[in-house]
PDB file of N, CA and C in Angstrom:
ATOM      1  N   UNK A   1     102.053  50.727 124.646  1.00  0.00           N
ATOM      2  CA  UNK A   1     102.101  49.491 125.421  1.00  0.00           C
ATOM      3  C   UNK A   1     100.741  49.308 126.114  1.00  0.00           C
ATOM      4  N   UNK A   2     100.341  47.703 125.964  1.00  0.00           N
ATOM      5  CA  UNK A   2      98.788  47.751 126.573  1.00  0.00           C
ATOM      6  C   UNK A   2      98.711  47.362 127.854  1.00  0.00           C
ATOM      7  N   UNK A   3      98.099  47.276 128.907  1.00  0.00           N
ATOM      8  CA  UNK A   3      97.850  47.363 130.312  1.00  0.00           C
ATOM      9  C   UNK A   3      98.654  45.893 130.401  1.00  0.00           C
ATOM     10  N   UNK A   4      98.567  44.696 129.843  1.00  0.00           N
ATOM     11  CA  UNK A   4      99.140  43.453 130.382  1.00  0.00           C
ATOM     12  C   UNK A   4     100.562  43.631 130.150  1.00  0.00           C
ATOM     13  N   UNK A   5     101.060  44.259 128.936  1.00  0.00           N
ATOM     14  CA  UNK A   5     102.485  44.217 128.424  1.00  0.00           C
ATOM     15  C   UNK A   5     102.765  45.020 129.972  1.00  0.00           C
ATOM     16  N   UNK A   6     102.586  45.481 130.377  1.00  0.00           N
ATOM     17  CA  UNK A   6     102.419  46.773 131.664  1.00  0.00           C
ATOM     18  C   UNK A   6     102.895  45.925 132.756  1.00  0.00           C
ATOM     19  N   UNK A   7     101.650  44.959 133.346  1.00  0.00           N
ATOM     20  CA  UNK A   7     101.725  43.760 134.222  1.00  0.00           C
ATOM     21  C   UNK A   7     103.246  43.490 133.627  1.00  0.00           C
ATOM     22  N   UNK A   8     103.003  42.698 132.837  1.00  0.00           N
ATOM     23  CA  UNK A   8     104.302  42.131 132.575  1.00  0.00           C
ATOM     24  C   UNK A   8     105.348  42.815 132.932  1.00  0.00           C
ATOM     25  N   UNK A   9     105.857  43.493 132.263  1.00  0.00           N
ATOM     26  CA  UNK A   9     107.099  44.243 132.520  1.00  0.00           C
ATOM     27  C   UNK A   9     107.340  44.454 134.155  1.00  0.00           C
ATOM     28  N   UNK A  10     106.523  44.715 134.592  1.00  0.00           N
ATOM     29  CA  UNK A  10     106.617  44.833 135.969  1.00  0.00           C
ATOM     30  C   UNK A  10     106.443  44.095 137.059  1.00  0.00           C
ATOM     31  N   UNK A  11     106.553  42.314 137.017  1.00  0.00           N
ATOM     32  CA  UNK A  11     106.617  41.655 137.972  1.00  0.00           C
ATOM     33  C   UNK A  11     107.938  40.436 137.131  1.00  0.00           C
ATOM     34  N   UNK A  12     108.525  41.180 136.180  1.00  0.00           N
ATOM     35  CA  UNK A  12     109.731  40.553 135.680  1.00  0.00           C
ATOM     36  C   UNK A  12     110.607  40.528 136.453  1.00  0.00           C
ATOM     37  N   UNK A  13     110.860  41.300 137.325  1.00  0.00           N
ATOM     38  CA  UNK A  13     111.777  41.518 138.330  1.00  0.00           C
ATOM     39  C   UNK A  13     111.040  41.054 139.784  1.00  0.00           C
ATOM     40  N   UNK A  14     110.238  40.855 139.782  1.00  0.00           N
ATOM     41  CA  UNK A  14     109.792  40.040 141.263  1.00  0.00           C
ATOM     42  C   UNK A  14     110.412  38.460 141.819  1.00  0.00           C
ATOM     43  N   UNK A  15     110.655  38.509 142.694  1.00  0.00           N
ATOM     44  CA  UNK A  15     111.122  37.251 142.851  1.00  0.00           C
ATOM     45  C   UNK A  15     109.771  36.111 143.020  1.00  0.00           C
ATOM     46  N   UNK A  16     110.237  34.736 142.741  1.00  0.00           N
ATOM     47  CA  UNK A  16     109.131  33.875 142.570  1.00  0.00           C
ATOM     48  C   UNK A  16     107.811  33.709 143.468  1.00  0.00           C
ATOM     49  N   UNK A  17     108.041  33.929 144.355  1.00  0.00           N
ATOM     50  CA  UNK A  17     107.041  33.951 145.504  1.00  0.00           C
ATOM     51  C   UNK A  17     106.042  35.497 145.174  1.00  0.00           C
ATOM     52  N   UNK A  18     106.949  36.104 144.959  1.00  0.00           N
ATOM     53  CA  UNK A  18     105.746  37.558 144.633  1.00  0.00           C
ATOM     54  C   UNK A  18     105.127  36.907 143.645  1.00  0.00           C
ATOM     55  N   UNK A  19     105.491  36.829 142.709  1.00  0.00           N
ATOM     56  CA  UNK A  19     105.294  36.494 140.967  1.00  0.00           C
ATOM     57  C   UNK A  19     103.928  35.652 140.979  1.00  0.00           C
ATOM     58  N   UNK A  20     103.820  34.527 142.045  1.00  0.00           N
ATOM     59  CA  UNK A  20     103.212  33.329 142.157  1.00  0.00           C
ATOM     60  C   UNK A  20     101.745  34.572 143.073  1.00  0.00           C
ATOM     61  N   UNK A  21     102.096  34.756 143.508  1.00  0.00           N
ATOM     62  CA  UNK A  21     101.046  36.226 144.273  1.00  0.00           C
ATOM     63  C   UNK A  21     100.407  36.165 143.236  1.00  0.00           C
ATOM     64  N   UNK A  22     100.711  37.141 142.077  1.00  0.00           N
ATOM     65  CA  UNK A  22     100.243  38.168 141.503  1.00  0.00           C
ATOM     66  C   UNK A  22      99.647  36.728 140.708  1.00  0.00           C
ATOM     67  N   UNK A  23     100.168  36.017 139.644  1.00  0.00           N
ATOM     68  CA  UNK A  23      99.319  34.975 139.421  1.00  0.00           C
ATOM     69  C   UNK A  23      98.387  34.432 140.016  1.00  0.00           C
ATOM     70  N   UNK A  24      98.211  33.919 141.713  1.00  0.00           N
ATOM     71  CA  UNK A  24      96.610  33.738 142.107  1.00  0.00           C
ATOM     72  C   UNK A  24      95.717  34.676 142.251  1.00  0.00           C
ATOM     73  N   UNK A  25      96.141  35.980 141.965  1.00  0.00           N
ATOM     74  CA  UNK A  25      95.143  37.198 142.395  1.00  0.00           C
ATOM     75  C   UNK A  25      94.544  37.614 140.749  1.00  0.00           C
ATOM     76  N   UNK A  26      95.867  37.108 139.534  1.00  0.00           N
ATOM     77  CA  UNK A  26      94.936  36.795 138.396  1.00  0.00           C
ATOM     78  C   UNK A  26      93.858  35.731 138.003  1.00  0.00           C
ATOM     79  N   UNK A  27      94.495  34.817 138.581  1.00  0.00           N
ATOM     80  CA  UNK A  27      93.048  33.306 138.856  1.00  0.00           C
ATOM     81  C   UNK A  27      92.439  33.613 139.311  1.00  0.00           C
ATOM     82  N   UNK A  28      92.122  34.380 140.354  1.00  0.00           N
ATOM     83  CA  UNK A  28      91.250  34.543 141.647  1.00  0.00           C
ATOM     84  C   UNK A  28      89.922  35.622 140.664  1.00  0.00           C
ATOM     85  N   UNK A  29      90.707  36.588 139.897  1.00  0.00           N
ATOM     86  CA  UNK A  29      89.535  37.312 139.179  1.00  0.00           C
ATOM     87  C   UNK A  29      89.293  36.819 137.757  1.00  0.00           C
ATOM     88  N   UNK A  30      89.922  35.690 137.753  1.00  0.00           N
ATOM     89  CA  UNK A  30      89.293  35.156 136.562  1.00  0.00           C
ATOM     90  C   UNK A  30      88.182  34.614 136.885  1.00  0.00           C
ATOM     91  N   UNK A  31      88.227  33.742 138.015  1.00  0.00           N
ATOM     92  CA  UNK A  31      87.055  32.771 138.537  1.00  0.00           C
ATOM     93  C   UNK A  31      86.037  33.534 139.160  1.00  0.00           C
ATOM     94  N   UNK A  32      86.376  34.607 139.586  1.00  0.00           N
ATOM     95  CA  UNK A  32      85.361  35.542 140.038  1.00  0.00           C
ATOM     96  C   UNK A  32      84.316  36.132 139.241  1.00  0.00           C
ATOM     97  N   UNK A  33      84.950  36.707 138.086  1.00  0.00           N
ATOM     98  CA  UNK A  33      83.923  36.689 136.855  1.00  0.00           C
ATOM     99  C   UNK A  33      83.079  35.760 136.104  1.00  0.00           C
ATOM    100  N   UNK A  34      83.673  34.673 136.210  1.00  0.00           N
ATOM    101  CA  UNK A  34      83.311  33.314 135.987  1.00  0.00           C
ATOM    102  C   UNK A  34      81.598  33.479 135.871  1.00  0.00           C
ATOM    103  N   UNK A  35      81.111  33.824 136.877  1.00  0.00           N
ATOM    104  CA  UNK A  35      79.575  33.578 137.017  1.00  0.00           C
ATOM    105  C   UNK A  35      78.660  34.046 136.117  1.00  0.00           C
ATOM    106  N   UNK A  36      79.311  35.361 135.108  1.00  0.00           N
ATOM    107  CA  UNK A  36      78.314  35.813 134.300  1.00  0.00           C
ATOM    108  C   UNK A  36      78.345  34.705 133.181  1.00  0.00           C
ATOM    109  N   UNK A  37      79.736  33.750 133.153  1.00  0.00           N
ATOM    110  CA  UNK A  37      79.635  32.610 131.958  1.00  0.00           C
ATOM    111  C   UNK A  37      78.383  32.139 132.740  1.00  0.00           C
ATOM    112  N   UNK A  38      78.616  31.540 133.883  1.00  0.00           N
ATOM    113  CA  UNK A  38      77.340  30.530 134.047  1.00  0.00           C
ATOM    114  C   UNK A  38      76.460  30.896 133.455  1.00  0.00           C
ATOM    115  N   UNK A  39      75.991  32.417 134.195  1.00  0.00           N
ATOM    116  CA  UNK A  39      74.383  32.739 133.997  1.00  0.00           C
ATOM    117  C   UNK A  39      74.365  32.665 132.556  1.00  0.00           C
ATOM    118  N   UNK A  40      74.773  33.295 131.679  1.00  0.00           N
ATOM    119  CA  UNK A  40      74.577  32.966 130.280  1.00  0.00           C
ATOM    120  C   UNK A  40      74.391  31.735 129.635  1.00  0.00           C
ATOM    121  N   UNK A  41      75.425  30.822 130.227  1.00  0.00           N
ATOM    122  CA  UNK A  41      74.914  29.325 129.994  1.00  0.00           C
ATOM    123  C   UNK A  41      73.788  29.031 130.522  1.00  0.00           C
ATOM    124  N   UNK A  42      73.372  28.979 131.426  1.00  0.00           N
ATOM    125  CA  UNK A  42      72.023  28.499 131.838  1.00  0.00           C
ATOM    126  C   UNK A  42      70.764  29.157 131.178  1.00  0.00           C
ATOM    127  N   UNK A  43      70.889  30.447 130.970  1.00  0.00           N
ATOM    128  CA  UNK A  43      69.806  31.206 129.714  1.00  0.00           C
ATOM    129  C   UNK A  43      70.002  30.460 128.432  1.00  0.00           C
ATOM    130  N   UNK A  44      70.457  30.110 127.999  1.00  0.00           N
ATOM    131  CA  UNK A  44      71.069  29.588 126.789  1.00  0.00           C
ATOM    132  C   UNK A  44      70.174  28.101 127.030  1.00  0.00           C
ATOM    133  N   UNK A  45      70.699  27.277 128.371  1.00  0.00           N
ATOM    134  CA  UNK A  45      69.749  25.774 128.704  1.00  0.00           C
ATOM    135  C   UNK A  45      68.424  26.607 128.824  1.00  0.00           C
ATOM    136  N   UNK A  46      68.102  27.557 129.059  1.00  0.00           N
ATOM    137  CA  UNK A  46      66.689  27.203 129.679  1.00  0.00           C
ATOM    138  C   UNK A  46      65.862  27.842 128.234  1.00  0.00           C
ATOM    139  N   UNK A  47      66.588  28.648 127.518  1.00  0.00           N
ATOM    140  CA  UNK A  47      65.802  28.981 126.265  1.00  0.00           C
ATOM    141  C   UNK A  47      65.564  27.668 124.780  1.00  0.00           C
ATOM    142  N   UNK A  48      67.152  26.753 125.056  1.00  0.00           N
ATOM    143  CA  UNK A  48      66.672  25.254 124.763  1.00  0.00           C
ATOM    144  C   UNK A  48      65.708  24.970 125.199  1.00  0.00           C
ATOM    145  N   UNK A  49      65.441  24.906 126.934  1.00  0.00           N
ATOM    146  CA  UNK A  49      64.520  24.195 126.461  1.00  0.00           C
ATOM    147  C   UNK A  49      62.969  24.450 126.615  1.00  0.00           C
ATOM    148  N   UNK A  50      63.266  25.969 126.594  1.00  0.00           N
ATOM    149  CA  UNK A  50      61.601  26.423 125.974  1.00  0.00           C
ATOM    150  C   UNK A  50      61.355  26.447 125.070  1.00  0.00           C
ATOM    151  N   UNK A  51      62.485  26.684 123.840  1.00  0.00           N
ATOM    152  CA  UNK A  51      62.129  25.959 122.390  1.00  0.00           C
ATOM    153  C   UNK A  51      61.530  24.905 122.404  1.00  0.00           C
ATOM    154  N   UNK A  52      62.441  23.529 122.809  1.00  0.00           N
ATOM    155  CA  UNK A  52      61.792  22.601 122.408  1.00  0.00           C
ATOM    156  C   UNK A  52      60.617  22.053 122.809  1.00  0.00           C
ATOM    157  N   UNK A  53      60.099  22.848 123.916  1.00  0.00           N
ATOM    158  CA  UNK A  53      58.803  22.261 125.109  1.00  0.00           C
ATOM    159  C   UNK A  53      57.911  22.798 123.662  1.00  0.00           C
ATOM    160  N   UNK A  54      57.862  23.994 123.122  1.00  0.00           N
ATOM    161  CA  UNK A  54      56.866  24.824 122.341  1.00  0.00           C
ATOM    162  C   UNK A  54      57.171  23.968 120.939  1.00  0.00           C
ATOM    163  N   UNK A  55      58.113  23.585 120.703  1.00  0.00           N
ATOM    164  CA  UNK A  55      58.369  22.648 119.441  1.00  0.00           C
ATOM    165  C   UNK A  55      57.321  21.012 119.331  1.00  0.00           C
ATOM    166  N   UNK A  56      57.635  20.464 120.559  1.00  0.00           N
ATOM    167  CA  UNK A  56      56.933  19.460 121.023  1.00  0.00           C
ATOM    168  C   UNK A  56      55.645  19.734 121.363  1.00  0.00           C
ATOM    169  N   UNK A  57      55.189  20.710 121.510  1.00  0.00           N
ATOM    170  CA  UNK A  57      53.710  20.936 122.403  1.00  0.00           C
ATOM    171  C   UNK A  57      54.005  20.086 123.439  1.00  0.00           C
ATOM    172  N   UNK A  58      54.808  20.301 124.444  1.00  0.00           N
ATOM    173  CA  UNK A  58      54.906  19.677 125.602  1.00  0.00           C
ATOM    174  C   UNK A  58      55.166  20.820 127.172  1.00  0.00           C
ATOM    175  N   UNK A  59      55.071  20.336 127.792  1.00  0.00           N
ATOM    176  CA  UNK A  59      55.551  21.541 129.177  1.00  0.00           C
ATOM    177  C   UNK A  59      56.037  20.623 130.185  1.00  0.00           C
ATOM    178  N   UNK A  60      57.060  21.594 130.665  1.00  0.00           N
ATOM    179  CA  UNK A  60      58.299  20.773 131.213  1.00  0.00           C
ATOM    180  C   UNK A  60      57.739  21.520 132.975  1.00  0.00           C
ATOM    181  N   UNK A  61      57.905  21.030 134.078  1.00  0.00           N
ATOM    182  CA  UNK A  61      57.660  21.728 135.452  1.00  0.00           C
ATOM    183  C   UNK A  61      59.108  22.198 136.113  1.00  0.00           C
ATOM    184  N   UNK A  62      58.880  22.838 136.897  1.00  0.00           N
ATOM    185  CA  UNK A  62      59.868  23.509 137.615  1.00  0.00           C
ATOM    186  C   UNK A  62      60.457  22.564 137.765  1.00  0.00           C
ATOM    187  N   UNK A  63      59.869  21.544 138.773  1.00  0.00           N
ATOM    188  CA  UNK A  63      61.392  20.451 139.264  1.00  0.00           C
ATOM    189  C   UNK A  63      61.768  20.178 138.474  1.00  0.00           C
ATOM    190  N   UNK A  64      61.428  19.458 137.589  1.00  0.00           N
ATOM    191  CA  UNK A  64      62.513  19.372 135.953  1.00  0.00           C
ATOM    192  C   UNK A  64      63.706  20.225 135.898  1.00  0.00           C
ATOM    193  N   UNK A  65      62.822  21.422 135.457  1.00  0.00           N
ATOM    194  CA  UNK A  65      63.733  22.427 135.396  1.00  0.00           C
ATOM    195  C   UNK A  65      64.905  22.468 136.185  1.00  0.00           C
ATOM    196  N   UNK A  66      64.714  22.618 137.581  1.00  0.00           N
ATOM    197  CA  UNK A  66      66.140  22.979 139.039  1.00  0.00           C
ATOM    198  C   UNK A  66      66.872  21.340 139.267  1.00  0.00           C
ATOM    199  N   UNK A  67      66.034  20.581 138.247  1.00  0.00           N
ATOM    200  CA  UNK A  67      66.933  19.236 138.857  1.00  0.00           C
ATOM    201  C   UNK A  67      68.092  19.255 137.639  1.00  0.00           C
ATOM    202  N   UNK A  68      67.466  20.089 136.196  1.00  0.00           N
ATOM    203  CA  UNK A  68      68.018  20.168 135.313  1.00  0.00           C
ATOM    204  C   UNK A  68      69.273  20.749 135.590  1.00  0.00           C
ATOM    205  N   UNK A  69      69.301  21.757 135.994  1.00  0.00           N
ATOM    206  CA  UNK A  69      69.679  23.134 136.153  1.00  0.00           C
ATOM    207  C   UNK A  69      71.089  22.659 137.499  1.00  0.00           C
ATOM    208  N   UNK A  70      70.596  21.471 138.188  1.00  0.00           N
ATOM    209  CA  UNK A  70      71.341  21.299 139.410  1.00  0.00           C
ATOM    210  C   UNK A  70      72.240  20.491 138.461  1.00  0.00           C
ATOM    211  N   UNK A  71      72.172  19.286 137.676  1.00  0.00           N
ATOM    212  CA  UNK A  71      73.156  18.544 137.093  1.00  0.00           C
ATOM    213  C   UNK A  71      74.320  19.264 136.520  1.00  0.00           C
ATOM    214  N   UNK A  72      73.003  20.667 135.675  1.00  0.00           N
ATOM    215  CA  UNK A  72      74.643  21.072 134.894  1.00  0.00           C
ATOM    216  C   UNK A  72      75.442  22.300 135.497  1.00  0.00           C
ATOM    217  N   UNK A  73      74.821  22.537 136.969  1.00  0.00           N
ATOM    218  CA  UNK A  73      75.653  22.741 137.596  1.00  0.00           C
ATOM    219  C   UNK A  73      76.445  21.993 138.408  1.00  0.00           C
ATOM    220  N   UNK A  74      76.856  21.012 138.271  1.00  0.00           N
ATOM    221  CA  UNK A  74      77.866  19.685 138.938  1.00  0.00           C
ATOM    222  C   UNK A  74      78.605  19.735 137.874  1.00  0.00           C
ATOM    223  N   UNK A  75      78.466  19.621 136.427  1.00  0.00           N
ATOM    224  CA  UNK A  75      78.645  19.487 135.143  1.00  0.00           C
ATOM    225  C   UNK A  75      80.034  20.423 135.552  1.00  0.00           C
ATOM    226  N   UNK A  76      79.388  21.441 135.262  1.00  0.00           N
ATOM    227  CA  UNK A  76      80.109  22.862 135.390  1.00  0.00           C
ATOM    228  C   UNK A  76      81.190  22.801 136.640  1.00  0.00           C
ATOM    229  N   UNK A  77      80.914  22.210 137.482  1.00  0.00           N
ATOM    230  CA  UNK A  77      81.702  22.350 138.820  1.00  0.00           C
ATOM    231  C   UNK A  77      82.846  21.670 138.479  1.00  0.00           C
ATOM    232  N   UNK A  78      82.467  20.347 137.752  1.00  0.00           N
ATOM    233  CA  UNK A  78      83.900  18.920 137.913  1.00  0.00           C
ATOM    234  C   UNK A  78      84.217  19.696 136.701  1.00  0.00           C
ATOM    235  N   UNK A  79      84.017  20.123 135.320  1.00  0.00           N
ATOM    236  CA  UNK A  79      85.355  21.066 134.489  1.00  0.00           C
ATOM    237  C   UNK A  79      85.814  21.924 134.995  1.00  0.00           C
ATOM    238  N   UNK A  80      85.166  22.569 136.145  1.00  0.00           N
ATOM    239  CA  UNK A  80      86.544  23.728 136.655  1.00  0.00           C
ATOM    240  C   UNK A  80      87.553  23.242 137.208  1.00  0.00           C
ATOM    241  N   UNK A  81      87.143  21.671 137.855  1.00  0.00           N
ATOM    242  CA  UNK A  81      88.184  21.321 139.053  1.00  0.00           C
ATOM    243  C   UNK A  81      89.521  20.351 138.351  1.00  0.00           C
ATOM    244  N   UNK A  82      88.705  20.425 136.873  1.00  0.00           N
ATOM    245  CA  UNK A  82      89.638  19.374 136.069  1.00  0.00           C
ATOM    246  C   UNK A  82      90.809  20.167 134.895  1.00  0.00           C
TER     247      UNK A  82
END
């Protein structure tokens, strides 16, 4: 039996209010981990778009960059809340 079948079995018998516990304290470390998605996403934007700056022969400046970087973190914010 694997560690969740485990969980499981063992808040089968909790009454709803526990149950509902143990479910936000699983959300709670889902979203907590959450951040290494970001950072990976944003390596992922920012290696876009050093490709394409070096593709273009072009160069992009910091503010670009953090204004970039600020949108798709709003981006990111309104799909969690949705």
């Amino acid at each position: 039996m694997n560690t969740a079948e485990k969980i499981y079995q063992g808040v089968q018998d909790f009454p709803e209010p526990l149950a509902l516990e143990v479910l936000h304290f699983v959300e709670f470390l889902r979203l907590k981990n959450q951040p290494s998605i970001n950072q990976e996403l944003e390596q992922k934007i920012q290696q876009g778009i050093n490709q394409s700056d070096s593709d273009l022969g072009i160069t992009v400046d910091d503010e670009y960059v953090d204004k970039l970087n600020q949108r798709v973190q709003q981006r990111l914010d309104v799909s969690r809340t949705n």
